[in-house]
Every structure is written in C-alpha cells, then in structure tokens.
Protein backbone atom coordinates (compact mmCIF):
# COMPACT_ATOMS: atom_id res chain seq x y z
CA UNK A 1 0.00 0.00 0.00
CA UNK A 2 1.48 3.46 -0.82
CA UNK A 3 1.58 5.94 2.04
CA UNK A 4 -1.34 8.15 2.28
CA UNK A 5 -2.41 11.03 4.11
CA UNK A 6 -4.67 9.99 6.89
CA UNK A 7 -6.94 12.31 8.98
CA UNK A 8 -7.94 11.67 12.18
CA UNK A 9 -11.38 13.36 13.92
CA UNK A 10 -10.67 13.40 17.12
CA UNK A 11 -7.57 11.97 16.90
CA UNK A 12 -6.28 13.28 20.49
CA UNK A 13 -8.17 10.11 22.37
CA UNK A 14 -6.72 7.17 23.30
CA UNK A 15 -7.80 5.04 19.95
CA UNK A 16 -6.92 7.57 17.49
CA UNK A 17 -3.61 8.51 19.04
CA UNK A 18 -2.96 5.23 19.16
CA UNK A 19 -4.19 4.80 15.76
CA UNK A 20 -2.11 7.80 14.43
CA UNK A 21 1.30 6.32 16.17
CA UNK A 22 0.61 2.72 14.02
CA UNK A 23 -0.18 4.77 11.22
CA UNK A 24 2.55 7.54 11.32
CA UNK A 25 5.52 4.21 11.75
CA UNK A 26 3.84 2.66 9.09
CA UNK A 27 4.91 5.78 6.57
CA UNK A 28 1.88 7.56 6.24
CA UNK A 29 1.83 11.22 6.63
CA UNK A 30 -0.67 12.35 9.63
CA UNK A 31 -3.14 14.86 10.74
CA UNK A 32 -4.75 14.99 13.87
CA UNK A 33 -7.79 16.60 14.31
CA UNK A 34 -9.93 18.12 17.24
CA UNK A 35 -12.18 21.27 18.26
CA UNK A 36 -8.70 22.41 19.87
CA UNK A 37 -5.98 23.11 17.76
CA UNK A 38 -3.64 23.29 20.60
CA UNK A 39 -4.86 19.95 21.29
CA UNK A 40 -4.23 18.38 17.88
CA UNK A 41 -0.73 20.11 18.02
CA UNK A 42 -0.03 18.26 21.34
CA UNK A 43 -1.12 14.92 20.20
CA UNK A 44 1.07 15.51 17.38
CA UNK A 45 3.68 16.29 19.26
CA UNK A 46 3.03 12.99 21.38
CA UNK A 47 3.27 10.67 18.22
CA UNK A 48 6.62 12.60 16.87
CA UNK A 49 7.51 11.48 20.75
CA UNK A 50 6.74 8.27 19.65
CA UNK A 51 8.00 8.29 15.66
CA UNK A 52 10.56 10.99 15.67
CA UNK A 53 10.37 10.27 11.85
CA UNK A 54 6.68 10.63 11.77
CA UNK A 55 4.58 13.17 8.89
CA UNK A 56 2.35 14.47 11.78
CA UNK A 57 0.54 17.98 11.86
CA UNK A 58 -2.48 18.80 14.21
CA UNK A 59 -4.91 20.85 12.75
CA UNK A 60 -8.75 21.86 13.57
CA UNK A 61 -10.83 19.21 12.56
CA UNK A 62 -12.47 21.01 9.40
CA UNK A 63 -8.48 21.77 8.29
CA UNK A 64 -7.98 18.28 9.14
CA UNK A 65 -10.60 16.36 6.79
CA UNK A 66 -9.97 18.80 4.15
CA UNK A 67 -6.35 17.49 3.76
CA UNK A 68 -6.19 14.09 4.35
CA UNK A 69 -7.28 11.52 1.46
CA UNK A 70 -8.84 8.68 3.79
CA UNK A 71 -10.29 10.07 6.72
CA UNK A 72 -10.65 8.10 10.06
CA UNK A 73 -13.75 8.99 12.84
CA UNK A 74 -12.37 8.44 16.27
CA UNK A 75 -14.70 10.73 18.30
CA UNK A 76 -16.40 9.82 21.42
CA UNK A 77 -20.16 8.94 20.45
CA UNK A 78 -22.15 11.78 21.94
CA UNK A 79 -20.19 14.54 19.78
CA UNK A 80 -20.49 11.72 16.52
CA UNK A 81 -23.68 13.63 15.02
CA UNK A 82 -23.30 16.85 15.22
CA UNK A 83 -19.23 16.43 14.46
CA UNK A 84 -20.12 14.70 11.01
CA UNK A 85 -22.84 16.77 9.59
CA UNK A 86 -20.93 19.53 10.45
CA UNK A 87 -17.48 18.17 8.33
CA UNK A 88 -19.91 16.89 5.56
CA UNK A 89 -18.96 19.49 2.84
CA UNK A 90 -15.34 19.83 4.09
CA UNK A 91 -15.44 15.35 3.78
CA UNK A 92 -17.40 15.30 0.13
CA UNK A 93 -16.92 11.81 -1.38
CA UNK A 94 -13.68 11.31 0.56
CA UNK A 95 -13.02 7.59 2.04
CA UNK A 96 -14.22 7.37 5.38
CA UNK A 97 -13.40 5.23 8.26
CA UNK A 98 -15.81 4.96 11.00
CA UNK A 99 -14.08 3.69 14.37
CA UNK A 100 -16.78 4.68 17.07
CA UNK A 101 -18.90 2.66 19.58
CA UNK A 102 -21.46 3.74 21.04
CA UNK A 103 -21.25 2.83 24.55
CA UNK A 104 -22.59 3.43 28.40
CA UNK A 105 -20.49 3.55 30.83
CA UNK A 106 -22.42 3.49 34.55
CA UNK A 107 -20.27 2.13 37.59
CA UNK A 108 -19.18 -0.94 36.45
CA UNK A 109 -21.05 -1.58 33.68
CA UNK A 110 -20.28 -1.29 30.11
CA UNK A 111 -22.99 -1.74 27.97
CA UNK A 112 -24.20 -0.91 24.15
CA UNK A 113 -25.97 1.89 23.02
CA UNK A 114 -29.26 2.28 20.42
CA UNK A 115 -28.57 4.49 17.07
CA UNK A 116 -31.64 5.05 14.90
CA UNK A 117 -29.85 4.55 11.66
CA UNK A 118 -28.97 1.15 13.30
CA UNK A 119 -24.76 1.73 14.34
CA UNK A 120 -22.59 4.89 14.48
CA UNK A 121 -21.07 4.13 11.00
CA UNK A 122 -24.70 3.60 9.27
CA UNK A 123 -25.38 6.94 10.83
CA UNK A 124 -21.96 8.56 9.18
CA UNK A 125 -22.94 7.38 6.15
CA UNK A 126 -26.42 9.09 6.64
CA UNK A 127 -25.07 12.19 7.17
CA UNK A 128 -21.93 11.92 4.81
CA UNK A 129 -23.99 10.88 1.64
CA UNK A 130 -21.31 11.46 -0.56
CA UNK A 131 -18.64 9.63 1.40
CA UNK A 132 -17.77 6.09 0.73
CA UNK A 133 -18.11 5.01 4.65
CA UNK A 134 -16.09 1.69 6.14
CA UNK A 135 -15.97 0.53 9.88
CA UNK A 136 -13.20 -1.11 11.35
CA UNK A 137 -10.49 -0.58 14.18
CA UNK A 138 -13.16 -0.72 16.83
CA UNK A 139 -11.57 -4.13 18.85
CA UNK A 140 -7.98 -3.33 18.79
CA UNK A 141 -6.73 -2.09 22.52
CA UNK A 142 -5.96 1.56 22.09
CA UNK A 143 -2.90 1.37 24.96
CA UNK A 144 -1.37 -1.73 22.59
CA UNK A 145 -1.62 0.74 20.02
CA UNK A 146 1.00 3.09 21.44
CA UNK A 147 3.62 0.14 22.45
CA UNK A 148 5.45 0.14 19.18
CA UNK A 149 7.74 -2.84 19.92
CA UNK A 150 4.37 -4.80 20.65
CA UNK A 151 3.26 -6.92 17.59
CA UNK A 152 -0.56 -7.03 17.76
CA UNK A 153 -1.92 -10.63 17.47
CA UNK A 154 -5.34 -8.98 16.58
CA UNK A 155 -8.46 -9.40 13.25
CA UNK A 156 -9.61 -6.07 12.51
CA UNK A 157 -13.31 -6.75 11.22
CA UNK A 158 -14.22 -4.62 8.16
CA UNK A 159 -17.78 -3.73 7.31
CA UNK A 160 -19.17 -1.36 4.10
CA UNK A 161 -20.81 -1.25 1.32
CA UNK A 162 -17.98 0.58 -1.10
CA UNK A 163 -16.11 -2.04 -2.25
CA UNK A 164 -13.19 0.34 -2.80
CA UNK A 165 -13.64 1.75 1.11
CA UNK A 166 -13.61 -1.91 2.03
CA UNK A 167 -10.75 -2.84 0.28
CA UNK A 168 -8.66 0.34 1.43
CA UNK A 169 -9.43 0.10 4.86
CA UNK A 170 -7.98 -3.68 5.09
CA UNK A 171 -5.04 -3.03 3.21
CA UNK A 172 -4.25 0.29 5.84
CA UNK A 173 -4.97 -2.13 8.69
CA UNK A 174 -2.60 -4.57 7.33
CA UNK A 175 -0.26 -2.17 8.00
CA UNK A 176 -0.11 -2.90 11.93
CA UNK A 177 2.42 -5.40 12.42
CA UNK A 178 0.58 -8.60 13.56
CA UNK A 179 -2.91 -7.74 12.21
CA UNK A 180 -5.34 -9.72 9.86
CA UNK A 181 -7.81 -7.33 8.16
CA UNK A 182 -11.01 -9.93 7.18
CA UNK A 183 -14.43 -9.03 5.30
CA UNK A 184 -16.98 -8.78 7.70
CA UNK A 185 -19.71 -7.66 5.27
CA UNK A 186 -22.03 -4.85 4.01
CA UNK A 187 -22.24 -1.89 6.65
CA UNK A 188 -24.86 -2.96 8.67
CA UNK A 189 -23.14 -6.09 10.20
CA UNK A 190 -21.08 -2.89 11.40
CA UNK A 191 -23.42 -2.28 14.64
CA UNK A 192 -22.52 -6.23 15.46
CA UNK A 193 -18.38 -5.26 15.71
CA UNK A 194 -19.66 -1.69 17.50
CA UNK A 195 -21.53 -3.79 20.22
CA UNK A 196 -18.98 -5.99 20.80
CA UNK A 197 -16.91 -3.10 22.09
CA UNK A 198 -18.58 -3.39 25.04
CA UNK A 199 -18.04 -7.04 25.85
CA UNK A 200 -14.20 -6.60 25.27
CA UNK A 201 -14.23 -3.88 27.46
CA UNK A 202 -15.92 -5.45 29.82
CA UNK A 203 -13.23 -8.31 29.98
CA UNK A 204 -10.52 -5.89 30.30
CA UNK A 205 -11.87 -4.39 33.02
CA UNK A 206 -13.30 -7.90 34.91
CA UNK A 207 -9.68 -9.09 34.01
CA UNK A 208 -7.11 -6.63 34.05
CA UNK A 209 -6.30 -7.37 30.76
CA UNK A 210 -6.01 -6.05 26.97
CA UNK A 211 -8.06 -8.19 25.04
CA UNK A 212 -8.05 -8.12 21.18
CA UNK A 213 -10.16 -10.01 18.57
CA UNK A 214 -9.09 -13.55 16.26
CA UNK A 215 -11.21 -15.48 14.49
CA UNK A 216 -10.21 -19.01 13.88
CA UNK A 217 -11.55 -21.29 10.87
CA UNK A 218 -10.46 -19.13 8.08
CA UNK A 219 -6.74 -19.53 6.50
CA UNK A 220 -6.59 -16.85 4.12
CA UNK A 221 -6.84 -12.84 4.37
CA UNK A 222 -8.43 -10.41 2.50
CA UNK A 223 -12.07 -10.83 0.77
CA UNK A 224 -13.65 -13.78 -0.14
CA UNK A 225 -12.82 -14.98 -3.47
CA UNK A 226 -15.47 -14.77 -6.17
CA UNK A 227 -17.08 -17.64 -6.86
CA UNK A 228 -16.87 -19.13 -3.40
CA UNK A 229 -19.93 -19.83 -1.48
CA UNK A 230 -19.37 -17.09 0.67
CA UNK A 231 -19.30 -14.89 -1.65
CA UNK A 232 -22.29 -15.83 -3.28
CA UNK A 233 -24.26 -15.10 -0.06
C-alpha cells in the first residue's frame, strides 16, 4: 500500500492517538484533528515522541478532513452527530473510516448503546452521503496501540458497502504489524463489531487485561474470493 495522508477526527483520544502512532511508523503522513488546535498540536507532538520520523501535523478538525485523502472517525459517540454533519462538505466523497462505539459507561457496567440509523457508522454514512463510509479498528486495545515494539496478534473486522472503502481500509490495517484485516460484510453487520466493544471492554476491566479479537476457521486474508460460497451469499 502506498503511504497516504490519513486524517484523524478526534484523533487526540486514546484510539486515534494510538491509531495515528501505528499509522505515522507505518509511513503515512498524519493529521490529527480536534475542536482544539492546541490539542491536535499536542497529540502531534506525542506521536513525533513516539515516531521521531513521523509526517504528523495537528490541525482543527475542518483543516484536518480537508487534507487528508482517507479520513478516520475516532470521536467519542455523543459529539459523533453533530461532528459529522458539520465536516460533511469539508469530507465530500472522501473515504471514510468509521471507528466509534457507542457505549454506556455506569459504575461498572459497560454496555451498548441504540442508534436510529442502526450503528454509528450507518449513521456517518447518513449524514456523509457522498462519502464512501467503512468501519473497522473498533476491537484493537488503544494502549497496545502506542507500544510500538508490541506486535498485535489482533483481526480487525471490516464492514461497508464501497467495495473500494472496504478494500482500502484492510489493506491500511494490514499495516499494523501482527494484524489480519477480514471481510466482515455490508455496513450494517457494522453495529454487530460496534456492540462488541462493550463485551471486550468489559473483559478488560473484569480481568485486568487487553483483550483483542481472532477469528479461527479461516486460513486466508483479505475478501472472499469470487465464486466461493461465501461470496455468493
């Protein structure tokens, strides 16, 4: 995959700095986005910490989307709406990678929240009609993400309709040493893999751990081949 220029909304949070540092050792030239552009310019400043060799800028969000050629959603759920249809002209038809779950948090309990449109990346492409809308990223431990010498034994799940989104979006997460990007179907499987957030949360919390996704069964990445019976589905 040649490098790209990757935006990240929100990017100052632990899952898309962690995201960005991946990203930014992988060769691909960075910006971080937020409300804040003193924020973005520390979280910048955190992955060149990280990559001293890193292509990082942080900008204001808006700035942000405008520059980037794939453009990555890493905003906490409650600001998801409003964030989106607000970046929709500055996003146009641009590739866009939806990493949010929405999720409760109350005491200890970590549970799943209800989106009309059905899951937080059916509701980006709702309000992003032009974009070409993927989800994936959302199972991958966000403190893992920052621990460069740490080879991630990790799936990343892909969901979307765009077959060129799909097909973009596994090839970038290929790019993290140790992951398998896999097919996971047309966009709205993608409020299964947002859901699911909450049980792997859960476990990390119940166990002190930093749990990450694998499926077993299937001995080949990438999409299904045409012709097979999965495919055909």
């Amino acid at each position: 995959m040649s490098p790209e220029k990757l935006a990240l909304v929100g990017g100052t949070g632990p899952e898309g700095l962690g995201l960005a540092v991946r990203f930014a050792a992988a060769g691909h030239a960075i910006v971080i986005g937020s409300r804040s552009a003193e924020r973005a310019q520390e979280a910048a400043a955190k992955v060149k910490a990280k990559v001293p060799r890193a292509q990082v800028e942080g900008r204001l969000n808006e700035e942000a989307v405008e520059g980037g050629e794939i453009v990555l959603v890493t905003i906490p759920f409650a600001g998801h709406r409003d964030t989106l249809k607000a970046l929709a002209p500055a996003i146009g038809a641009k590739i866009v990678i939806d990493v949010v779950s929405p999720l409760a948090f109350g005491g200890r309990q970590i549970s799943a929240l209800a989106v009309p449109e059905g899951s937080a990346a059916q509701q980006a492409q709702a309000l992003l009609p032009q974009a070409a809308v993927a989800a994936a990223f959302h199972h991958l431990d966000a403190g893992s993400l920052m621990e460069l010498e740490e080879r991630l034994e990790a799936d990343v799940l892909v969901c979307g309709d765009s077959p060129q989104a799909k097909l973009r979006t596994m090839a970038l997460a290929e790019q993290i040493a140790g992951v398998r990007a896999l097919d996971a179907g047309p966009l709205a499987n993608s409020h299964y893999l947002e859901e699911f957030t909450a049980v792997l949360l859960s476990l990390n919390k119940n166990y002190r751990a930093h749990t990450a996704l694998r499926i077993v069964g299937i001995a080949r990445a990438g999409p299904p081949r045409r012709g097979s019976k999965t495919a055909q589905r």
